[in-house]
Protein backbone atom coordinates (compact mmCIF):
# COMPACT_ATOMS: atom_id res chain seq x y z
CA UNK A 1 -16.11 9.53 -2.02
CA UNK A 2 -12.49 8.89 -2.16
CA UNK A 3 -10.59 5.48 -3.68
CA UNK A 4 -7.99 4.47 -1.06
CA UNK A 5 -5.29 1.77 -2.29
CA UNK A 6 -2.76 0.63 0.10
CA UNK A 7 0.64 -1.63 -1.72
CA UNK A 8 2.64 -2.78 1.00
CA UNK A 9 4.69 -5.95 1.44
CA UNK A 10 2.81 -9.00 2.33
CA UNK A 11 4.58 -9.51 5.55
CA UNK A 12 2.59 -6.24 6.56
CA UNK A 13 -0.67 -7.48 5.59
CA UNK A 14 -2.31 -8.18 9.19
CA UNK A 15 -0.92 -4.33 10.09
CA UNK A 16 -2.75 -3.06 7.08
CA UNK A 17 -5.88 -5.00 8.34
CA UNK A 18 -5.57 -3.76 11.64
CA UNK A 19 -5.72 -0.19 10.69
CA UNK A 20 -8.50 -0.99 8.36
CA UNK A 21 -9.81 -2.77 11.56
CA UNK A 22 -9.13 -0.26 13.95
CA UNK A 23 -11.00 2.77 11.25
CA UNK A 24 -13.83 0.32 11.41
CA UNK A 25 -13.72 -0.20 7.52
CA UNK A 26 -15.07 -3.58 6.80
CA UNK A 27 -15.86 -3.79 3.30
CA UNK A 28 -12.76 -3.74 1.20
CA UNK A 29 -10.73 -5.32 -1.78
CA UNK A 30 -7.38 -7.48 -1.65
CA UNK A 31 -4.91 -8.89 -4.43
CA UNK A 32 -1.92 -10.72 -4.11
CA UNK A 33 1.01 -9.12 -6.14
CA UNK A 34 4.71 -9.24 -7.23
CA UNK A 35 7.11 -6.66 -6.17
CA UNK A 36 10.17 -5.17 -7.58
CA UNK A 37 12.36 -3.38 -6.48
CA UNK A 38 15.36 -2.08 -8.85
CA UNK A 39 18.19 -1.18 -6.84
CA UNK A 40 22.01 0.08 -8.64
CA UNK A 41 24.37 -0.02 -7.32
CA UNK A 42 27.74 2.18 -8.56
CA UNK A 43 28.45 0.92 -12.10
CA UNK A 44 25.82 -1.72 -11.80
CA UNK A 45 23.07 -1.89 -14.91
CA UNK A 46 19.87 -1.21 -13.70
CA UNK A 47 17.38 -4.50 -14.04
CA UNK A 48 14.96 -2.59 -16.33
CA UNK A 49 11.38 -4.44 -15.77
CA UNK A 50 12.69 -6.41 -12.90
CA UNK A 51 15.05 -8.63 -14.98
CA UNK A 52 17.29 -9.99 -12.65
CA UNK A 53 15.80 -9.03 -9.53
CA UNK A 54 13.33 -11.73 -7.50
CA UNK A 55 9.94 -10.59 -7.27
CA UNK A 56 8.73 -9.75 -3.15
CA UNK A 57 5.54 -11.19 -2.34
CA UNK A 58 3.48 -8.12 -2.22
CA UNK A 59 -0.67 -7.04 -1.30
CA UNK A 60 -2.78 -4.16 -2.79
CA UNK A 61 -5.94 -3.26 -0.76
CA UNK A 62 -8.60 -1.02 -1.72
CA UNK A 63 -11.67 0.62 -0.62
CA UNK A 64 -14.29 3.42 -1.71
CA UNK A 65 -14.37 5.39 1.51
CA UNK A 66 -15.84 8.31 2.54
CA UNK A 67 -13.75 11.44 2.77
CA UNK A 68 -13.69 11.28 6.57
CA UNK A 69 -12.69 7.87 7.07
CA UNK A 70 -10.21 7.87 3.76
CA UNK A 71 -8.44 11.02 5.85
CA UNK A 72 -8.53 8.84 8.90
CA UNK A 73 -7.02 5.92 7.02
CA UNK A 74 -4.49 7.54 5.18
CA UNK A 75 -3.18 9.27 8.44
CA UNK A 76 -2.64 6.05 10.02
CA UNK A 77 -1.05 4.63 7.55
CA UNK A 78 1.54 7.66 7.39
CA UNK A 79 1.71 7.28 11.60
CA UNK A 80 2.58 3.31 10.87
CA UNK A 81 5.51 4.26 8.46
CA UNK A 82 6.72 7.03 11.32
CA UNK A 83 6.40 4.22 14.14
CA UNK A 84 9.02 2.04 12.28
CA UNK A 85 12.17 2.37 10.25
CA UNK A 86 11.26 0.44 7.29
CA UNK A 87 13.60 0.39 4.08
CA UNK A 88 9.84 -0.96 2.01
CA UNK A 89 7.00 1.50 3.87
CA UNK A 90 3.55 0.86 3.33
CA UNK A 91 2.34 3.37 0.77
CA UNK A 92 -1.14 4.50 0.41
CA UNK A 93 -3.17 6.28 -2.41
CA UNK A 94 -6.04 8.77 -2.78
CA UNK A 95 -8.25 9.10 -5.83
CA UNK A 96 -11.33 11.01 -6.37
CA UNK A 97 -14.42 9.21 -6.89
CA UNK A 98 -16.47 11.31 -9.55
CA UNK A 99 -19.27 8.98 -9.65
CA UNK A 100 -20.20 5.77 -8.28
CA UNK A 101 -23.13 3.73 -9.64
């Protein structure tokens, strides 16, 4: 069993559904989040812990999947990064379930 989380900008949040969706996962977990991102520029200070930068209205989605279907999901998700030249791409994660009660 494999933990798949999926942080991706909220204006991407239907496409994230529709490749849950489309993988026929229907069981799975949601938060709303806020996003930094931390960009210098030359000779800029970096905003360390977002200071200065406004947060981006961001979604993490999880699921306990089995392997199968976790390879299946995270293969989309890499395909819908390739499809489109995004400069925030959907990013997905893959943990190991050791046990589940």
């Amino acid at each position: 069993m494999k933990l798949i989380a999926i942080m991706s900008l909220d204006a991407y949040r239907d496409d994230v559904h529709g490749l849950l969706r489309d993988r026929e996962i229907e069981v799975f977990s949601e938060l709303d989040i806020e996003g930094y991102h931390q960009s210098s520029e030359a000779g800029a200070a970096p905003a360390w812990f977002g200071r200065g930068t406004p947060p981006t209205d961001s979604t993490l989605t999880w699921a306990f999947l089995e392997d199968a279907q976790a390879s299946a999901l995270l293969d989309a998700v890499a395909a819908f990064n390739e499809r489109r030249s995004l400069d925030r791409p959907v990013r997905a994660f893959e943990m190991n379930v050791e046990r589940a009660v």
